[in-house]
N, C-alpha and C. Protein backbone atom coordinates (compact mmCIF):
# COMPACT_ATOMS: atom_id res chain seq x y z
N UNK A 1 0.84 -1.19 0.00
CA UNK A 1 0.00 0.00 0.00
C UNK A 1 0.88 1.25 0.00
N UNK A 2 1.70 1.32 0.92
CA UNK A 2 2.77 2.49 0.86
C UNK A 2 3.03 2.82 0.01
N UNK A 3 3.67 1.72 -0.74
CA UNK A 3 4.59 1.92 -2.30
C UNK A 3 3.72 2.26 -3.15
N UNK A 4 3.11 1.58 -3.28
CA UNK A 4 1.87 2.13 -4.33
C UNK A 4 0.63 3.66 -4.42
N UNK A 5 1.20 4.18 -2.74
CA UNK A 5 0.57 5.22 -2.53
C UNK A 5 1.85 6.59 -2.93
N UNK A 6 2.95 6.04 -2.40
CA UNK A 6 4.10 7.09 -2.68
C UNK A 6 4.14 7.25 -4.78
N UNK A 7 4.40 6.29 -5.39
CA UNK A 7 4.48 5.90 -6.86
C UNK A 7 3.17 7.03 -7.13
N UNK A 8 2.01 6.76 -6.87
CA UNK A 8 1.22 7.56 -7.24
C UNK A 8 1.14 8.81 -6.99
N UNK A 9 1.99 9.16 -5.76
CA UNK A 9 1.92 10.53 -5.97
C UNK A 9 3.00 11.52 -6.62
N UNK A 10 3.78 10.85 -7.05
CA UNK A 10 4.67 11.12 -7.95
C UNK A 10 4.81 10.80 -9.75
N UNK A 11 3.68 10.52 -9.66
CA UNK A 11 3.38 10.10 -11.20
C UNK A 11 2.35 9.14 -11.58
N UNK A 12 1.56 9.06 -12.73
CA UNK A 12 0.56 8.05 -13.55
C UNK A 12 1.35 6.96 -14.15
N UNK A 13 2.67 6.54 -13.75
CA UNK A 13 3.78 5.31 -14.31
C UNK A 13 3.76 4.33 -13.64
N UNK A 14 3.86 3.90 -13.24
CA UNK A 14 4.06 2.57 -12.62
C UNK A 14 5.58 2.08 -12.45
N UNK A 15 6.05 2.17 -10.99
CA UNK A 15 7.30 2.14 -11.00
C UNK A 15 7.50 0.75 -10.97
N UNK A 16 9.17 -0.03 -11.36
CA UNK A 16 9.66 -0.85 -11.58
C UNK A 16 9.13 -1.72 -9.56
N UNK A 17 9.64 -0.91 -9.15
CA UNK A 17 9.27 -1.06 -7.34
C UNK A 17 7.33 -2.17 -7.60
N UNK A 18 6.56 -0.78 -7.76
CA UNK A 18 5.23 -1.45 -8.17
C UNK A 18 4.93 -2.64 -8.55
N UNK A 19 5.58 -2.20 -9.74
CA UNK A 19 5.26 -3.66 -10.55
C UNK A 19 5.41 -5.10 -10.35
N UNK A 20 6.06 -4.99 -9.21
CA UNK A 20 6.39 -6.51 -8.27
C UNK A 20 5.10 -6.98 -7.42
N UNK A 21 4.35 -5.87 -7.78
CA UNK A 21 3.19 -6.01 -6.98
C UNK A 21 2.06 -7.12 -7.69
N UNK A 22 1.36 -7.60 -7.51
CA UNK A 22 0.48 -8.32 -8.32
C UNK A 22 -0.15 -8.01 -9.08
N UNK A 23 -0.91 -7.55 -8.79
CA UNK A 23 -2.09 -6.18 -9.79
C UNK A 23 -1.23 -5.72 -10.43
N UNK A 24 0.40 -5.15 -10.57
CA UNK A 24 0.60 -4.22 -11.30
C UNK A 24 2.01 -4.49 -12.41
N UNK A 25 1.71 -5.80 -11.96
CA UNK A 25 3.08 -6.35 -12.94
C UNK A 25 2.87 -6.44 -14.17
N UNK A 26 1.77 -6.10 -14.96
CA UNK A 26 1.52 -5.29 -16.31
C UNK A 26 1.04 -4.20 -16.81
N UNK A 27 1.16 -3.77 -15.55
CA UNK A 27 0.80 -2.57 -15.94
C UNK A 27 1.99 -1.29 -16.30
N UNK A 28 1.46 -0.63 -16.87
CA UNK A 28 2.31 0.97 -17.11
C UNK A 28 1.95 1.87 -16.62
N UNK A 29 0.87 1.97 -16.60
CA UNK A 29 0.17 3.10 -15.82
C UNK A 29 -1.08 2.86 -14.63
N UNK A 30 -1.37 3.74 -13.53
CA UNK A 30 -2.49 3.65 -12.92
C UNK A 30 -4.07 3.60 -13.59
N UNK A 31 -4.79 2.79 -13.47
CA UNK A 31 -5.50 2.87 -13.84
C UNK A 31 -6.86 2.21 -12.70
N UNK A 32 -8.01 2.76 -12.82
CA UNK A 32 -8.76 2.47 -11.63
C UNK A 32 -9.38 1.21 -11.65
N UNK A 33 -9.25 -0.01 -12.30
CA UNK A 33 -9.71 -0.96 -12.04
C UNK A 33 -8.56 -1.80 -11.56
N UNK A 34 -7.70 -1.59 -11.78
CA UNK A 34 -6.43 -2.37 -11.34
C UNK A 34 -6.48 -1.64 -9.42
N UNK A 35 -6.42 -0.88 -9.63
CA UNK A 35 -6.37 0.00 -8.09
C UNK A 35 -7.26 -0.80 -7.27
N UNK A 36 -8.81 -0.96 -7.53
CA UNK A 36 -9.58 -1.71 -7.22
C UNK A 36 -9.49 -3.03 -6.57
N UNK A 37 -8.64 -3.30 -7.73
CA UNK A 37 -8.42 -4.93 -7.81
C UNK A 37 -7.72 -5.42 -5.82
N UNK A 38 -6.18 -4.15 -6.45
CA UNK A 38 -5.40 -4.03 -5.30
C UNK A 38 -6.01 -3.70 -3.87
N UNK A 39 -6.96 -2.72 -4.33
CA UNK A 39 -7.80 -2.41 -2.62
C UNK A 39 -8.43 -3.88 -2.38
N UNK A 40 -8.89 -4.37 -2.69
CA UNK A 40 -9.75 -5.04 -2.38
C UNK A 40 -8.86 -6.17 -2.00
N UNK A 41 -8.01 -6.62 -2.73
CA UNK A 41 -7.00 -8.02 -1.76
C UNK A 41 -6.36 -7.02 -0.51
N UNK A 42 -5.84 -5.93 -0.46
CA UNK A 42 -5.51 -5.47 0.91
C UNK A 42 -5.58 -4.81 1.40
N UNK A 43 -7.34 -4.57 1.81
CA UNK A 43 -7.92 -3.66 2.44
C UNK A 43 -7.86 -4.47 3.60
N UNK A 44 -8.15 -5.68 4.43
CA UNK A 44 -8.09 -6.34 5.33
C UNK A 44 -6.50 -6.00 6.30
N UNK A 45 -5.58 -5.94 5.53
CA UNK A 45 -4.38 -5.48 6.17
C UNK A 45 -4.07 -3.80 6.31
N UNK A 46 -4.82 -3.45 5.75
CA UNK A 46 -5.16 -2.32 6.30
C UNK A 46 -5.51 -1.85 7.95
N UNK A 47 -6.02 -2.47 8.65
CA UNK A 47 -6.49 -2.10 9.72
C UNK A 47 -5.64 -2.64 10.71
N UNK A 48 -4.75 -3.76 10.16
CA UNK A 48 -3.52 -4.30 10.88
C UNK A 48 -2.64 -3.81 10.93
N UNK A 49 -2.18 -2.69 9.66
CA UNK A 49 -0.43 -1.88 9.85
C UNK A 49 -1.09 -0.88 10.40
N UNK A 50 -2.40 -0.54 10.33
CA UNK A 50 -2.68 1.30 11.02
C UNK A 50 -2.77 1.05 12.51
N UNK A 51 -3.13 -0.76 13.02
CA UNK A 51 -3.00 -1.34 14.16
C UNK A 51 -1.60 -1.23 14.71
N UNK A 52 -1.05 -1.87 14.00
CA UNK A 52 0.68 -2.06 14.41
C UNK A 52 1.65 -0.48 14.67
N UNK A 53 1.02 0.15 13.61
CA UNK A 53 1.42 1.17 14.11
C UNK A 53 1.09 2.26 15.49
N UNK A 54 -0.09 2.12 15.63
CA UNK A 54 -0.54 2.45 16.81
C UNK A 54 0.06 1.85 18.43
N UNK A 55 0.33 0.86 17.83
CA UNK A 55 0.69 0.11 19.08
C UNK A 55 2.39 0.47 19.56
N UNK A 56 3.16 0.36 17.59
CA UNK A 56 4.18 1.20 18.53
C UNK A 56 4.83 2.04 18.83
N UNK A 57 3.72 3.17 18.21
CA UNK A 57 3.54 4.70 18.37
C UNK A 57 3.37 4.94 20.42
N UNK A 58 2.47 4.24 21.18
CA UNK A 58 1.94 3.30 22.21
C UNK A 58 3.59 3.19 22.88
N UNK A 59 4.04 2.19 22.47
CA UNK A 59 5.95 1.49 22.88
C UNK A 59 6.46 2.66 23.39
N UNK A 60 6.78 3.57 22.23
CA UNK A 60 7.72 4.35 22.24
C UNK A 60 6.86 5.45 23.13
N UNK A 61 6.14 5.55 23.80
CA UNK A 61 5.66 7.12 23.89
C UNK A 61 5.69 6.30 25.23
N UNK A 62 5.52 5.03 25.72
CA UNK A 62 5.26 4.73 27.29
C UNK A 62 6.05 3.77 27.94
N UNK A 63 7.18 3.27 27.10
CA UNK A 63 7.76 1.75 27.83
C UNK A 63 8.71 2.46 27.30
N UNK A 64 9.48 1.97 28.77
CA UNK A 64 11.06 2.39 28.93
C UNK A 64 11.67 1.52 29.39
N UNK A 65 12.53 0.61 28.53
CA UNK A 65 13.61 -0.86 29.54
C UNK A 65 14.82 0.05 30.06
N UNK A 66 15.23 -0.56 31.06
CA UNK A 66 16.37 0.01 31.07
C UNK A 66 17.34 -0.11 30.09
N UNK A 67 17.66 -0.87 29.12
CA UNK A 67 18.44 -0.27 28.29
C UNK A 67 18.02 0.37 27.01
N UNK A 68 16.74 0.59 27.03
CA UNK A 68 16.52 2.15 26.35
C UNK A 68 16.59 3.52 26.90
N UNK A 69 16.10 3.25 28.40
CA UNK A 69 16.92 4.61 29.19
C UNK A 69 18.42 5.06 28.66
N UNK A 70 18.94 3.86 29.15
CA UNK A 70 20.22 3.93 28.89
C UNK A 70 20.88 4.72 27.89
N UNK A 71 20.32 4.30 26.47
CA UNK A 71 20.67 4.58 24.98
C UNK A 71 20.19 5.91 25.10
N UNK A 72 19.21 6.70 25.83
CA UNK A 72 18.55 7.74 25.85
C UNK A 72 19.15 8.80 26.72
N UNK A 73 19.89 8.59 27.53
CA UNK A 73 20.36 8.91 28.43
C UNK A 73 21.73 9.09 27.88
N UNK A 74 22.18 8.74 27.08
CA UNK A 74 23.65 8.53 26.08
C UNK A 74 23.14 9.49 25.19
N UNK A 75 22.22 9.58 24.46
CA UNK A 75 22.03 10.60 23.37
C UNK A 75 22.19 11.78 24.34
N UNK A 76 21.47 12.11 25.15
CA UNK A 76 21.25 13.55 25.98
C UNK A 76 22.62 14.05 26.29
N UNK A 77 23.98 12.92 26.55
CA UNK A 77 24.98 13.25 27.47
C UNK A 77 26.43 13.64 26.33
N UNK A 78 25.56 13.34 25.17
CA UNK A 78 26.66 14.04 23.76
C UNK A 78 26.20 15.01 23.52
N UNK A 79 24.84 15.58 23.56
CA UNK A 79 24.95 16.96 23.28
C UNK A 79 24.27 17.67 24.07
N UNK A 80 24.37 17.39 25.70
CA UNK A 80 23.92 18.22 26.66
C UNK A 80 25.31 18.51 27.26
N UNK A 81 25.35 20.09 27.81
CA UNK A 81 26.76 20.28 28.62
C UNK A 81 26.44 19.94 30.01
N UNK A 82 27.04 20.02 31.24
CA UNK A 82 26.72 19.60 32.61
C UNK A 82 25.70 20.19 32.94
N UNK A 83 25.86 21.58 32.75
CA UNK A 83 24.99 22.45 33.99
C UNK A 83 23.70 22.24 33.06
N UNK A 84 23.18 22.18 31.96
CA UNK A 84 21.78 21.25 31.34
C UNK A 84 21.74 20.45 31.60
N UNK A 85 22.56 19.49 31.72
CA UNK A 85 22.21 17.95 32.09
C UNK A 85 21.74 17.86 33.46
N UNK A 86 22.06 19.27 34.42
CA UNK A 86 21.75 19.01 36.11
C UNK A 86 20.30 20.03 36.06
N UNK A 87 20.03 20.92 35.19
CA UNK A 87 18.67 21.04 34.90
C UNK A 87 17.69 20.16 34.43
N UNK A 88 17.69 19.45 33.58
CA UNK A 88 17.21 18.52 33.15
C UNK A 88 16.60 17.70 34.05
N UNK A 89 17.53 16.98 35.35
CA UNK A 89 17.70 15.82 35.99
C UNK A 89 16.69 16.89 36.81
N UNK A 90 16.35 17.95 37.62
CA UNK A 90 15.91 18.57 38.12
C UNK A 90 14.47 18.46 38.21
N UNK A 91 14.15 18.94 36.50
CA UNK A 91 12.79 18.91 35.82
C UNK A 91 12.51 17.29 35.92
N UNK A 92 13.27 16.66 35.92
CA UNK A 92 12.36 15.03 35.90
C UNK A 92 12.25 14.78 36.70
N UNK A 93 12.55 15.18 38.21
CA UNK A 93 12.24 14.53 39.49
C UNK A 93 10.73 15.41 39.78
């Protein structure tokens, strides 16, 4: 779906990428019954990547292992100087 949504918005061709696709491995151009064709085998997975993504949109915004602290805590300490880094630590308590 991606690929076939990016391809289209950059042109009525059918990229080499596409064309690996089922529906579109003869094709040259977009055309709306072929589109069809494609919605309709993966409209069902549709609601599963907008799922998956949600979930680890979800991950990242609320679960912290410690060694993602960690890695996070490493990004902050390359481009924070001390006296930010002891503000910082401040604001999170």
């Amino acid at each position: 779906m991606r690929k076939v949504n990016n391809n289209l918005k950059h042109g009525e061709f059918v990229s080499n990428d596409v064309k690996q696709i089922l529906e579109f491995k003869k094709a040259d151009v977009f055309d709306f019954p072929i589109l069809v064709d494609f919605y309709y085998r993966v409209r069902d997975k549709c609601e599963e990547f907008l799922s998956a993504i949600g979930d680890a949109i979800i991950q990242d915004l609320y679960y912290f292992t410690e060694e993602r602290l960690e890695e996070i805590a490493e990004s902050y300490r390359q481009r924070m100087d001390s006296d930010t880094i002891d503000i910082f630590i401040k604001l999170l308590k």
